[in-house]
PDB file of N, CA and C in Angstrom:
ATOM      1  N   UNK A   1      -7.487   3.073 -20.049  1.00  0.00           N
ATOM      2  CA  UNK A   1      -6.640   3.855 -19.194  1.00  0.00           C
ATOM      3  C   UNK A   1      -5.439   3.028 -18.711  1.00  0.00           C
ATOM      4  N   UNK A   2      -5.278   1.505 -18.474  1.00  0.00           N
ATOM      5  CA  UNK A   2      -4.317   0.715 -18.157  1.00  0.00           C
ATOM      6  C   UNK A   2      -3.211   0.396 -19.126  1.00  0.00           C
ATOM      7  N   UNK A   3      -4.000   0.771 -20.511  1.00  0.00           N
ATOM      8  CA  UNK A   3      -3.059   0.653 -21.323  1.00  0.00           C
ATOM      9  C   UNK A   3      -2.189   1.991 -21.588  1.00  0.00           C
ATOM     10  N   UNK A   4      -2.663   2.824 -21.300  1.00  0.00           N
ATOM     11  CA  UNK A   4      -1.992   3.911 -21.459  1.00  0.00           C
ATOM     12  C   UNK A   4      -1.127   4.242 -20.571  1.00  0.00           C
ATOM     13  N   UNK A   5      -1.674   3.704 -18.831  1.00  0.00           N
ATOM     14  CA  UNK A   5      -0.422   4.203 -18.004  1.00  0.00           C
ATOM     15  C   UNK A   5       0.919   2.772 -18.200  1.00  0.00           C
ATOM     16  N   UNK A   6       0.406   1.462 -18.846  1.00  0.00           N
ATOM     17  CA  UNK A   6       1.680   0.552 -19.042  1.00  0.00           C
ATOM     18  C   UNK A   6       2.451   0.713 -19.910  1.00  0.00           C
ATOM     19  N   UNK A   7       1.744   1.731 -21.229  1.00  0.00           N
ATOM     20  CA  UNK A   7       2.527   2.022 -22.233  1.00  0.00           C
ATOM     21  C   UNK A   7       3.898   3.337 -21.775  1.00  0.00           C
ATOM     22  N   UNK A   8       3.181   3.681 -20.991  1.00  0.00           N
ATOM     23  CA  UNK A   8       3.992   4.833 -20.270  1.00  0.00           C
ATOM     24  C   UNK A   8       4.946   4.755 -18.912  1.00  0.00           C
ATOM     25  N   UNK A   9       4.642   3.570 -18.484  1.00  0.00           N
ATOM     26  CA  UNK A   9       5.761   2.749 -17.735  1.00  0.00           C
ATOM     27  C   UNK A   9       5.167   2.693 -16.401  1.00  0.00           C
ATOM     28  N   UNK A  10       3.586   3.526 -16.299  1.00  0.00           N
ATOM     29  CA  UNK A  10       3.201   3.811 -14.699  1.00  0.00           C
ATOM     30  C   UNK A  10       2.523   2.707 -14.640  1.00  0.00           C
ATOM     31  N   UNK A  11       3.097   1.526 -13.855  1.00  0.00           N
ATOM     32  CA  UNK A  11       2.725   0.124 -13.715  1.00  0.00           C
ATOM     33  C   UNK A  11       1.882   0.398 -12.268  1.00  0.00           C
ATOM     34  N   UNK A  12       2.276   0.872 -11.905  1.00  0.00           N
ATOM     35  CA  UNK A  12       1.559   1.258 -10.095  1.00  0.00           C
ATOM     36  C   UNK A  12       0.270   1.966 -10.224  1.00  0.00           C
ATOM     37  N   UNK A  13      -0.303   3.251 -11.171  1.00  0.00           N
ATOM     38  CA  UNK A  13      -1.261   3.590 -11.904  1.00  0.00           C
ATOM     39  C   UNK A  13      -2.304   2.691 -12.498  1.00  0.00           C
ATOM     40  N   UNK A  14      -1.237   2.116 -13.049  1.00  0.00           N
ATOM     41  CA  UNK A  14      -2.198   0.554 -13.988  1.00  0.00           C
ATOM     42  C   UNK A  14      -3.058  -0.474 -13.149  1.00  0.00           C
ATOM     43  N   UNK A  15      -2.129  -0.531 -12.155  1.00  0.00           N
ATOM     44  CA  UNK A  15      -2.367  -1.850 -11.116  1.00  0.00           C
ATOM     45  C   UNK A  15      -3.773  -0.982 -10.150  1.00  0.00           C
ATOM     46  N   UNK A  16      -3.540  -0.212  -9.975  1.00  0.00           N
ATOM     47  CA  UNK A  16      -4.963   0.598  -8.894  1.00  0.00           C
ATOM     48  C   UNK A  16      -5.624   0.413  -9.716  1.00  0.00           C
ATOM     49  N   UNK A  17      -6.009   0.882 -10.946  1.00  0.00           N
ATOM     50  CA  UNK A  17      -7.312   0.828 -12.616  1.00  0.00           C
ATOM     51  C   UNK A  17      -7.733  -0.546 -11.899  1.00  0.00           C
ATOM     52  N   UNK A  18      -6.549  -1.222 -12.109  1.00  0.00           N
ATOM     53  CA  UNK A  18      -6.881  -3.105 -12.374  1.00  0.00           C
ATOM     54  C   UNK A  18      -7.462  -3.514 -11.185  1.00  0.00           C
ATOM     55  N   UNK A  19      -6.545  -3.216 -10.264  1.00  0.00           N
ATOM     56  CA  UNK A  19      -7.466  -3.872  -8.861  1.00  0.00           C
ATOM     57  C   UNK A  19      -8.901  -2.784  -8.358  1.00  0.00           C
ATOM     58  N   UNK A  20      -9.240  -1.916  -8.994  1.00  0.00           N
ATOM     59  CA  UNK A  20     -10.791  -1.348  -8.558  1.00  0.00           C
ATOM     60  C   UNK A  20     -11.895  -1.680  -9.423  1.00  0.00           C
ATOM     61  N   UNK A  21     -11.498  -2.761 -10.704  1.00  0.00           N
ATOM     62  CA  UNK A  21     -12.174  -3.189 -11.634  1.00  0.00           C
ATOM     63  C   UNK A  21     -13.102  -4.258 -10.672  1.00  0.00           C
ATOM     64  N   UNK A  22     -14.522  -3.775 -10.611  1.00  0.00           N
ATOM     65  CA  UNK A  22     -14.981  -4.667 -10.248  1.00  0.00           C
ATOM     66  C   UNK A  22     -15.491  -6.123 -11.042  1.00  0.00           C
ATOM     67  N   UNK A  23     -15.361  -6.159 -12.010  1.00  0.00           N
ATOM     68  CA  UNK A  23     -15.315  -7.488 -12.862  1.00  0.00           C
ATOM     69  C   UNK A  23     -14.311  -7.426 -13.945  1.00  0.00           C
ATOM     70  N   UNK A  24     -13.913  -8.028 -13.646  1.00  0.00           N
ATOM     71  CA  UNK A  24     -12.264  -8.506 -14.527  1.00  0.00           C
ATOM     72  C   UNK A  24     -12.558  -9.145 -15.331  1.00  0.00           C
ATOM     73  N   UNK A  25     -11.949  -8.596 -16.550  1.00  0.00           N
ATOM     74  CA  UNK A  25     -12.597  -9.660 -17.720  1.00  0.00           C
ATOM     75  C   UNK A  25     -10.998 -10.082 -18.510  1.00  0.00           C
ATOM     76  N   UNK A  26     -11.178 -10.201 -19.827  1.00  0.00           N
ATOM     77  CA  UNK A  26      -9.817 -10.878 -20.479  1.00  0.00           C
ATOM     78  C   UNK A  26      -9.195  -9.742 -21.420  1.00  0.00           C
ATOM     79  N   UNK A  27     -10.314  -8.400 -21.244  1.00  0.00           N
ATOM     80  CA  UNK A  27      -9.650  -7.426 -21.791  1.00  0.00           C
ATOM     81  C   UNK A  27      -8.239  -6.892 -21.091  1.00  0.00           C
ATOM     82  N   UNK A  28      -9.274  -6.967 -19.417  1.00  0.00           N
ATOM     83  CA  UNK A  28      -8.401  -6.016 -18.376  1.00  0.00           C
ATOM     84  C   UNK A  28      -7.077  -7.168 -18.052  1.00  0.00           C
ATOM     85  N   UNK A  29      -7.266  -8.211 -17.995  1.00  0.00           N
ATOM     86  CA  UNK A  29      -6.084  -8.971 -17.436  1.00  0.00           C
ATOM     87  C   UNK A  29      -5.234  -9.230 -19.008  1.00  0.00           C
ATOM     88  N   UNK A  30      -5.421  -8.947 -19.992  1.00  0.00           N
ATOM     89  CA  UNK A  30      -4.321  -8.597 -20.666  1.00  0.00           C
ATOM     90  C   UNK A  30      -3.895  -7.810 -21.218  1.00  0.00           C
ATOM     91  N   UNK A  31      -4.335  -6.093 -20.632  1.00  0.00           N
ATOM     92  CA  UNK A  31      -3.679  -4.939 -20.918  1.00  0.00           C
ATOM     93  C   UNK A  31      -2.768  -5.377 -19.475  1.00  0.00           C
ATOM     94  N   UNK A  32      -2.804  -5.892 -18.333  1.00  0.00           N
ATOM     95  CA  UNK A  32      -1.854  -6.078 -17.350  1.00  0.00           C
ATOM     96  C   UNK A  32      -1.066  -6.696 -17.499  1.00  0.00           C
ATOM     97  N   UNK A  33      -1.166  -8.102 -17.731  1.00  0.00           N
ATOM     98  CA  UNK A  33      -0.235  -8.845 -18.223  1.00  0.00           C
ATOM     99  C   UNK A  33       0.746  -8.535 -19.215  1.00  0.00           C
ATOM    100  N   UNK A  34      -0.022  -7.728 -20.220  1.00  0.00           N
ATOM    101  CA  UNK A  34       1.042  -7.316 -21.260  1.00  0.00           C
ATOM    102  C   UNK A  34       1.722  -6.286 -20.842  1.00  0.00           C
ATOM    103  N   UNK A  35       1.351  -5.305 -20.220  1.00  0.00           N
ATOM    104  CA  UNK A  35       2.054  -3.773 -19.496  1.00  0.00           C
ATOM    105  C   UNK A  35       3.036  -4.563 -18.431  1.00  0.00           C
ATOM    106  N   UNK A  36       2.743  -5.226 -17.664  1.00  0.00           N
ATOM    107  CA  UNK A  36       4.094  -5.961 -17.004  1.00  0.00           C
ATOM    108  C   UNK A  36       5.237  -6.529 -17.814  1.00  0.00           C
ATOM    109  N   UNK A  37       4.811  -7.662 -18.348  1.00  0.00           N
ATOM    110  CA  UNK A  37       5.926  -7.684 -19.746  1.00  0.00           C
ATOM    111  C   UNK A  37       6.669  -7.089 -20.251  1.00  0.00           C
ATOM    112  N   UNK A  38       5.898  -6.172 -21.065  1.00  0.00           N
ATOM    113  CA  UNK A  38       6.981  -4.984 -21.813  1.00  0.00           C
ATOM    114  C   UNK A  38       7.671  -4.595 -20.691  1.00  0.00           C
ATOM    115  N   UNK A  39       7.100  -4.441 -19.318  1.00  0.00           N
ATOM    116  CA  UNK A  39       8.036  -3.091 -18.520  1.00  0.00           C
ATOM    117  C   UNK A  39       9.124  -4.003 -17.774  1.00  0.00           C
ATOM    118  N   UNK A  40       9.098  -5.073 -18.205  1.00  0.00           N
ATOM    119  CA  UNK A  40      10.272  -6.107 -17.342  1.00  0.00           C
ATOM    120  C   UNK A  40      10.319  -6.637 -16.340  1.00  0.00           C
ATOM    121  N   UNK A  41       8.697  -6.870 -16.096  1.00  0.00           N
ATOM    122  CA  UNK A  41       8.140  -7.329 -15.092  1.00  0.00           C
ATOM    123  C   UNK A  41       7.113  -8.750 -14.993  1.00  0.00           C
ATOM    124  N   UNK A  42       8.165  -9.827 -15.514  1.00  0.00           N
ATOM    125  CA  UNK A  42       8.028 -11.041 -15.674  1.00  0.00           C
ATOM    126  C   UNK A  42       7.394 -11.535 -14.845  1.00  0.00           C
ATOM    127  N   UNK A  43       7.501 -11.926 -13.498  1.00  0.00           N
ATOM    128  CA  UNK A  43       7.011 -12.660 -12.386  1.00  0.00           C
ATOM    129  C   UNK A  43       5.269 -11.946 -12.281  1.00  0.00           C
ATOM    130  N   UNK A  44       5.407 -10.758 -12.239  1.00  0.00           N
ATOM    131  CA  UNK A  44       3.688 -10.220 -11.573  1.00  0.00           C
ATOM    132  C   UNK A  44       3.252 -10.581 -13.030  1.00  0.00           C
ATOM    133  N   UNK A  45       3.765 -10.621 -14.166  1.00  0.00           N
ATOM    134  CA  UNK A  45       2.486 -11.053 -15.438  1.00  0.00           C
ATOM    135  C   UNK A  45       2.432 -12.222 -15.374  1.00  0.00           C
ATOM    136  N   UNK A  46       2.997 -13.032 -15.031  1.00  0.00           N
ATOM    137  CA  UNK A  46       2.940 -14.553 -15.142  1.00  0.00           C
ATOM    138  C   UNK A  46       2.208 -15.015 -13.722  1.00  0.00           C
ATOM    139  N   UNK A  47       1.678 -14.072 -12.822  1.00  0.00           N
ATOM    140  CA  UNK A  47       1.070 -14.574 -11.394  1.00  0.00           C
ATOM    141  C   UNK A  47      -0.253 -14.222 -11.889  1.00  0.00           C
ATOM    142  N   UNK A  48      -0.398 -12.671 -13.071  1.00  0.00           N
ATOM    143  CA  UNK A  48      -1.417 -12.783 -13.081  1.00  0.00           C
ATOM    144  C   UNK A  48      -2.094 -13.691 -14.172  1.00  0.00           C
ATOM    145  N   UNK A  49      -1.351 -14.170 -15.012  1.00  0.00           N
ATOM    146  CA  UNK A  49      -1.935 -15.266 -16.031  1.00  0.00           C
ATOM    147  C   UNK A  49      -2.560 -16.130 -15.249  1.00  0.00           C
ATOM    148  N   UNK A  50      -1.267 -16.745 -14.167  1.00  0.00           N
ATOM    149  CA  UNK A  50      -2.518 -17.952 -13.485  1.00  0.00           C
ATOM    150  C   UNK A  50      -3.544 -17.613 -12.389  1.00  0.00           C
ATOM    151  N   UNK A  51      -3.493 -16.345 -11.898  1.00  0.00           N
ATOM    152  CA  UNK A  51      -4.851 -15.491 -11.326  1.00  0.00           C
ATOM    153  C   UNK A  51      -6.236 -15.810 -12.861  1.00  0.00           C
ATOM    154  N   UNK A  52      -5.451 -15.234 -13.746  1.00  0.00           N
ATOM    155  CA  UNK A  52      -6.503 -15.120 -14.711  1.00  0.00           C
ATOM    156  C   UNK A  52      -7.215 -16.384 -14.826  1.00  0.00           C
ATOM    157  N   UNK A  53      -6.827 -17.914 -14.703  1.00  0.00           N
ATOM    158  CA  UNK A  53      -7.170 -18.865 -14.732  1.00  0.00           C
ATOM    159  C   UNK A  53      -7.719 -19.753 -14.051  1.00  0.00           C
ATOM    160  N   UNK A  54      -7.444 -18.946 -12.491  1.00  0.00           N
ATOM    161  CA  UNK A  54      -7.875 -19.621 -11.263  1.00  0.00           C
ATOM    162  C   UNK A  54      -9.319 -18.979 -11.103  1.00  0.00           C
ATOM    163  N   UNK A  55      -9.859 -17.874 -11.766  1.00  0.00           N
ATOM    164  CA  UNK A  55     -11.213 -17.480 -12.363  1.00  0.00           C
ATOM    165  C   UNK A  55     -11.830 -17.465 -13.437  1.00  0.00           C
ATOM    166  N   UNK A  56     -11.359 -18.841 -14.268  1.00  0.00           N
ATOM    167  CA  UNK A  56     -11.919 -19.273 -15.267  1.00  0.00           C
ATOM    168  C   UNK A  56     -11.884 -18.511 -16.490  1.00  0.00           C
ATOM    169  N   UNK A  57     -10.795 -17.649 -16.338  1.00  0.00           N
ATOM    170  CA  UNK A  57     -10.993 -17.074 -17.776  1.00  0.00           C
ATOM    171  C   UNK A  57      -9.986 -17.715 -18.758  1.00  0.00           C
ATOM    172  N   UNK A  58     -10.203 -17.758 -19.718  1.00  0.00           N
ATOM    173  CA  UNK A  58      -9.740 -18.575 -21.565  1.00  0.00           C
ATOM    174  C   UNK A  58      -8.263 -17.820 -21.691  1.00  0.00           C
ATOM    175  N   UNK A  59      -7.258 -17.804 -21.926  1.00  0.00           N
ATOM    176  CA  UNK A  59      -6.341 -17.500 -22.420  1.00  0.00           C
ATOM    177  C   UNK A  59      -6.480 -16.966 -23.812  1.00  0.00           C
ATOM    178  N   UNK A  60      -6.166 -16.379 -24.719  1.00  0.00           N
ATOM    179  CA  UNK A  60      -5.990 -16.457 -26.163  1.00  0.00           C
ATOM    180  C   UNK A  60      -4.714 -15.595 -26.468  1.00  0.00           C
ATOM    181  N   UNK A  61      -4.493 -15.270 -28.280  1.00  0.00           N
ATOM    182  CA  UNK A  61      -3.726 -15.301 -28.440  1.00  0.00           C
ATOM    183  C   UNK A  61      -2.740 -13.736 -28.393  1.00  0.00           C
ATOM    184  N   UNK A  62      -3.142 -12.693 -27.746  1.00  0.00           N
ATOM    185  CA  UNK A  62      -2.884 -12.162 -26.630  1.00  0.00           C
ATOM    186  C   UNK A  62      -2.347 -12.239 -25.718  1.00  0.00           C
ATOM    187  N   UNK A  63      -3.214 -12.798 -25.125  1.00  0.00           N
ATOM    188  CA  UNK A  63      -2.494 -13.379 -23.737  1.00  0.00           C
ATOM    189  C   UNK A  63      -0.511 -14.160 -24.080  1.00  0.00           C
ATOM    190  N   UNK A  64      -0.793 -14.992 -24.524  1.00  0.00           N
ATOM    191  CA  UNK A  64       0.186 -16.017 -24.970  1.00  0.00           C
ATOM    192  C   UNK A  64       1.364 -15.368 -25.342  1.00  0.00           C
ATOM    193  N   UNK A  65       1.368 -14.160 -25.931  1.00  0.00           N
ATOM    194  CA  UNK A  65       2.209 -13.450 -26.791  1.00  0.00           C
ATOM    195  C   UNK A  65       3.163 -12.581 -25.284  1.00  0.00           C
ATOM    196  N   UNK A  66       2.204 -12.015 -24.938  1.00  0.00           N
ATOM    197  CA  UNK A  66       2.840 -11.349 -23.290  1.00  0.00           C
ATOM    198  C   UNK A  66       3.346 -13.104 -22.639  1.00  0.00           C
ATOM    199  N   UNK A  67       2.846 -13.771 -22.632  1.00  0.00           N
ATOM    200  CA  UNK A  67       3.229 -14.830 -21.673  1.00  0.00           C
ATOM    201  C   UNK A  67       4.280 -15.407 -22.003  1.00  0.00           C
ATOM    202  N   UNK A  68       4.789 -15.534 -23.358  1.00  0.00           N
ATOM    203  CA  UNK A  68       5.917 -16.022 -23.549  1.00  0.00           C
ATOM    204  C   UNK A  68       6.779 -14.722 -23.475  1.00  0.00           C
ATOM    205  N   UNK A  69       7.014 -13.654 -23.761  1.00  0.00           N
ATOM    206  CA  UNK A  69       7.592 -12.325 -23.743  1.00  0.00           C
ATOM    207  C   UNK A  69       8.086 -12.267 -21.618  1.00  0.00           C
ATOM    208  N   UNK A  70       7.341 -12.587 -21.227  1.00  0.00           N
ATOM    209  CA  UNK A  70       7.457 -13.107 -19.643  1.00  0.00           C
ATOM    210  C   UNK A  70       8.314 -13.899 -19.177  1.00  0.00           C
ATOM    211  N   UNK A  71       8.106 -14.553 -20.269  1.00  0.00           N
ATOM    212  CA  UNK A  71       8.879 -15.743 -20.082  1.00  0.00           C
ATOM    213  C   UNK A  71      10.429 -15.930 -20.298  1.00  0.00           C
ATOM    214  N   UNK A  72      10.223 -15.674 -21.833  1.00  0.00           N
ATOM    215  CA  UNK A  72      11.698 -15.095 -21.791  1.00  0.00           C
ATOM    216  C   UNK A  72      12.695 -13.865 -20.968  1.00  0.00           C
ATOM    217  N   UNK A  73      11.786 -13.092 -20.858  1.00  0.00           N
ATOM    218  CA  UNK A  73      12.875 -11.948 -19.755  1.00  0.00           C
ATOM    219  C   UNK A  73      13.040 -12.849 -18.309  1.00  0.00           C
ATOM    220  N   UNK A  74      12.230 -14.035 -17.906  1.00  0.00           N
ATOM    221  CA  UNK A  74      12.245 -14.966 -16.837  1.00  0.00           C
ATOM    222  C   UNK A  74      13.420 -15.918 -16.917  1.00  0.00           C
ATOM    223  N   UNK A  75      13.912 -16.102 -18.312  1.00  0.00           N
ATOM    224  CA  UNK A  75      14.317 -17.137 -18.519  1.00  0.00           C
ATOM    225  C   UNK A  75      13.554 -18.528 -17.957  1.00  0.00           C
ATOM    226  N   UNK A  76      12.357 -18.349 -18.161  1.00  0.00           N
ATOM    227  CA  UNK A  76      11.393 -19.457 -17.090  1.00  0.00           C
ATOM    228  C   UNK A  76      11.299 -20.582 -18.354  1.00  0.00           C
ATOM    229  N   UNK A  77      11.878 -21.338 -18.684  1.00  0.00           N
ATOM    230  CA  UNK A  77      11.160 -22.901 -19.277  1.00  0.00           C
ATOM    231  C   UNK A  77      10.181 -23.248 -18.485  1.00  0.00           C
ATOM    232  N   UNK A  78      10.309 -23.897 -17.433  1.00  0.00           N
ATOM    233  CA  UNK A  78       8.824 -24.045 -16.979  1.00  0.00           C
ATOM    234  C   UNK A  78       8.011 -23.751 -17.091  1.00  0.00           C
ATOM    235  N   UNK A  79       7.966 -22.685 -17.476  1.00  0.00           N
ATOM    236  CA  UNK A  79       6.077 -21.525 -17.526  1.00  0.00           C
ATOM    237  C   UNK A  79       6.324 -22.019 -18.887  1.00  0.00           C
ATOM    238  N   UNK A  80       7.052 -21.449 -19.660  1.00  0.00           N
ATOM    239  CA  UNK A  80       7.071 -21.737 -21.063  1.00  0.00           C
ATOM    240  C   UNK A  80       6.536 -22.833 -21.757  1.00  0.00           C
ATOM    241  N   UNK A  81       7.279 -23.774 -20.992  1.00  0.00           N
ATOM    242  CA  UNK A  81       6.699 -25.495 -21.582  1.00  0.00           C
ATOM    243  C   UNK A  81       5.415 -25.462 -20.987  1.00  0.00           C
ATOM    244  N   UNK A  82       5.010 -25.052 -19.984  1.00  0.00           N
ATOM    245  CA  UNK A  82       3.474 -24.658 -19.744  1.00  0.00           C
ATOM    246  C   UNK A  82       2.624 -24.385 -20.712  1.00  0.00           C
ATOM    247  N   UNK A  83       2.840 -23.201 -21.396  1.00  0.00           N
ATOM    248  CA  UNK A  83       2.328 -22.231 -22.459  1.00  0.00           C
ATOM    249  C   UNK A  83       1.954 -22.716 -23.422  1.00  0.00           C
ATOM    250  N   UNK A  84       3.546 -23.559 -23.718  1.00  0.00           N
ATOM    251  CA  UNK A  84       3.638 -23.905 -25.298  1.00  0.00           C
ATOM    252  C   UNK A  84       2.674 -25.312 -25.342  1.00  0.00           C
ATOM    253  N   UNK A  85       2.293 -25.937 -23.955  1.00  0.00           N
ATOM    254  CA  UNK A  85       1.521 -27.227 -23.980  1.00  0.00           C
ATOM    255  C   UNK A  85      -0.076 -26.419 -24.782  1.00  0.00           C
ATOM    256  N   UNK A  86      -0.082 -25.605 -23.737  1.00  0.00           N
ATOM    257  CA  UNK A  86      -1.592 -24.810 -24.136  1.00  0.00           C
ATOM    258  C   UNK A  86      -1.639 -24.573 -25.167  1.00  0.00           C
ATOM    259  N   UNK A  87      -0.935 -23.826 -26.038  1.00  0.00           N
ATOM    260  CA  UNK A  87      -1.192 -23.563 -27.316  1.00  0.00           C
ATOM    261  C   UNK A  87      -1.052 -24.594 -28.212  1.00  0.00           C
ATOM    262  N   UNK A  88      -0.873 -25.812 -28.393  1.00  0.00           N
ATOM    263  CA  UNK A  88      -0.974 -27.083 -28.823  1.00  0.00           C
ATOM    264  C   UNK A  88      -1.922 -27.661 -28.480  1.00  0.00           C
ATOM    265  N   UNK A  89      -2.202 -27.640 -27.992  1.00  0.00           N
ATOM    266  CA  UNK A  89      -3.782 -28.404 -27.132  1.00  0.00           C
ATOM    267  C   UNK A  89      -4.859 -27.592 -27.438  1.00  0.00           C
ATOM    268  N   UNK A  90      -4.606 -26.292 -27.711  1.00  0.00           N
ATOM    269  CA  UNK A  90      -5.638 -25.391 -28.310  1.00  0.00           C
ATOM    270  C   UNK A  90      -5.887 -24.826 -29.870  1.00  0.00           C
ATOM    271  N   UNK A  91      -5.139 -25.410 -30.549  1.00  0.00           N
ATOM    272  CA  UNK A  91      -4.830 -25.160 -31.897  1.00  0.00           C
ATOM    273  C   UNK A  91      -4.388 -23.666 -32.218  1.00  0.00           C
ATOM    274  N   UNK A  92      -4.093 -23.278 -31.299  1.00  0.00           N
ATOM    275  CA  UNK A  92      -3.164 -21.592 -31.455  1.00  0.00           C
ATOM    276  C   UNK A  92      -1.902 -21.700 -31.990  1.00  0.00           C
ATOM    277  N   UNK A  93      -1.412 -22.637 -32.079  1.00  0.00           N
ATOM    278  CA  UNK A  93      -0.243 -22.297 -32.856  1.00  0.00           C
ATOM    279  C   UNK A  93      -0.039 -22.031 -34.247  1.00  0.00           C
ATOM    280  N   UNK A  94      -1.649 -22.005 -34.993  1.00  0.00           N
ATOM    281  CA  UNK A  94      -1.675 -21.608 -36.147  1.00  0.00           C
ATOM    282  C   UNK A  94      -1.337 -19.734 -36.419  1.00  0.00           C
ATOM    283  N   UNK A  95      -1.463 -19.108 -34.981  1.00  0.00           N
ATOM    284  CA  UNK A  95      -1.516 -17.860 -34.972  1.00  0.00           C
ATOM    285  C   UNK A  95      -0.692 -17.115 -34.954  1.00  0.00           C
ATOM    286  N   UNK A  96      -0.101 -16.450 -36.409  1.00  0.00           N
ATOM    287  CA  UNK A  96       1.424 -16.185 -36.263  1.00  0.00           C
ATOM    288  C   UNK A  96       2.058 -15.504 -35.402  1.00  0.00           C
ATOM    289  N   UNK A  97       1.393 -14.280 -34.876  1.00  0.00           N
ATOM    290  CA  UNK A  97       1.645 -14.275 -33.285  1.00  0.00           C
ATOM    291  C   UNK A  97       2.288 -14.801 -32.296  1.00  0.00           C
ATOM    292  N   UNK A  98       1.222 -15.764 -31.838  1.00  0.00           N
ATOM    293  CA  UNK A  98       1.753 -16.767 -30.847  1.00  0.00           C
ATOM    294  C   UNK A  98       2.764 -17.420 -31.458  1.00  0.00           C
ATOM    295  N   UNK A  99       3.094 -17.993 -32.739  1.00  0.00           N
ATOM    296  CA  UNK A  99       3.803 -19.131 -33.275  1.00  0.00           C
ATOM    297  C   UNK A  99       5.061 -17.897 -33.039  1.00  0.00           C
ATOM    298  N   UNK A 100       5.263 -16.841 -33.572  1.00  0.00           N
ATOM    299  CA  UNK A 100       6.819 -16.105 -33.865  1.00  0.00           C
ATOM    300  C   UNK A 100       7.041 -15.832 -32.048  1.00  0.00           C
ATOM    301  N   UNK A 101       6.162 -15.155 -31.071  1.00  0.00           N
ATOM    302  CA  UNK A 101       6.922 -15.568 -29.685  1.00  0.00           C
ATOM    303  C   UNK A 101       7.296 -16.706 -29.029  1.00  0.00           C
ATOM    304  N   UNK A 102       6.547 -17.612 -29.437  1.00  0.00           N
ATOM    305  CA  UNK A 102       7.219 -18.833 -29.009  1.00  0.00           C
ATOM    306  C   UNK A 102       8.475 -19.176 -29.531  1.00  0.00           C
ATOM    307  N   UNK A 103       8.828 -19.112 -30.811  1.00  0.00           N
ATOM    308  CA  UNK A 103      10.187 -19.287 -31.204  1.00  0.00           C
ATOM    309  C   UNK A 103      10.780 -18.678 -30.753  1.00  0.00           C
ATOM    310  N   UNK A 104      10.722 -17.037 -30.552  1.00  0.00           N
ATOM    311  CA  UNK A 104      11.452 -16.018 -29.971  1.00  0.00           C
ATOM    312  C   UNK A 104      11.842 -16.448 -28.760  1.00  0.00           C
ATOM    313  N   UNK A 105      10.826 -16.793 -27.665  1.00  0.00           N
ATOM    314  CA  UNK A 105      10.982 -17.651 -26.390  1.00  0.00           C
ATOM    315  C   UNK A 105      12.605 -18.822 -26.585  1.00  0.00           C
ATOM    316  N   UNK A 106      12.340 -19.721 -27.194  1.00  0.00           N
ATOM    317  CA  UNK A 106      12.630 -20.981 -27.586  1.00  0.00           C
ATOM    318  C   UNK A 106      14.511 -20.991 -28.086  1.00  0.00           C
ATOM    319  N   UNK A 107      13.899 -19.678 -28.787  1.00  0.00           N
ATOM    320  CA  UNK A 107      15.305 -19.150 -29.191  1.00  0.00           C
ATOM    321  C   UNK A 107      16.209 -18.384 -28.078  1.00  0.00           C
ATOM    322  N   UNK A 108      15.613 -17.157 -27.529  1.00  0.00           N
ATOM    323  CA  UNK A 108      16.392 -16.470 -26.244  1.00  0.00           C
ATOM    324  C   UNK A 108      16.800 -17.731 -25.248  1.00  0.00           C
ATOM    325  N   UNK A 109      15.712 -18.769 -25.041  1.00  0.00           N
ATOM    326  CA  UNK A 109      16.214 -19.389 -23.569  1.00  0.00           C
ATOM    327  C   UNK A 109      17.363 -20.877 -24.217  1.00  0.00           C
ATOM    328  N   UNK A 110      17.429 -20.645 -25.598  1.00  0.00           N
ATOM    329  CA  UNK A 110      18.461 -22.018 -26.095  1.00  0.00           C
ATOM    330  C   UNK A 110      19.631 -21.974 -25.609  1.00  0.00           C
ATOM    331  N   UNK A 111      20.402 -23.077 -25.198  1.00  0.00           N
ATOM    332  CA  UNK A 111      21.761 -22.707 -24.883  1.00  0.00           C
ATOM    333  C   UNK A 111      22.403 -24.088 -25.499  1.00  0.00           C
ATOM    334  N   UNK A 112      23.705 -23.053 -25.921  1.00  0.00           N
ATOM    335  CA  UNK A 112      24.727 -23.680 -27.158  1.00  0.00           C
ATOM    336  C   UNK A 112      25.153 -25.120 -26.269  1.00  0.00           C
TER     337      UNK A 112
END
């Protein structure tokens, strides 16, 4: 249901689903994360990535894909070089996925 109201832009819909979830898992925090993203809502997906982490949950390559997509509408390097540490340290960068947003990232935030 979260994915359907982020696909549809009702981020406020999404967010009630998300916060009455009584156990949050890595499904629900990255239909959010990613529904913020797409909707241009950089800062709340990237608060909830590190929510997602401050309760022990794993990142993958999902996640990563919204997180750099975050990132770039942030213009945030910081989070980014964050990210891009993780996915090196985790051997995800084999995942073409993750590998083509990170460039995408890398590329939007380059300056001539």
């Amino acid at each position: 249901m979260m994915i359907g109201y982020c696909k549809e832009g009702m981020l406020d819909n999404a967010t009630v689903v998300f916060e009455g979830l009584q156990c949050k898992d890595l499904v629900s925090f990255n239909a959010m994360i990613s529904g913020y993203a797409q909707n241009g809502v950089g800062g709340e997906s990237l608060r909830l990535y590190s929510n997602m982490h401050k309760i022990g949950l794993q990142a993958d390559d999902a996640t990563l894909v919204s997180v750099f997509t975050a990132c770039s509408s942030l213009e945030s390097l910081k989070k980014g070089g964050q990210a891009h540490v993780f996915v090196i340290r985790n051997g995800l960068i084999k995942n073409v996925s993750v590998y083509n947003a990170l460039r995408l990232q890398c590329t939007l935030n380059a300056h001539p």
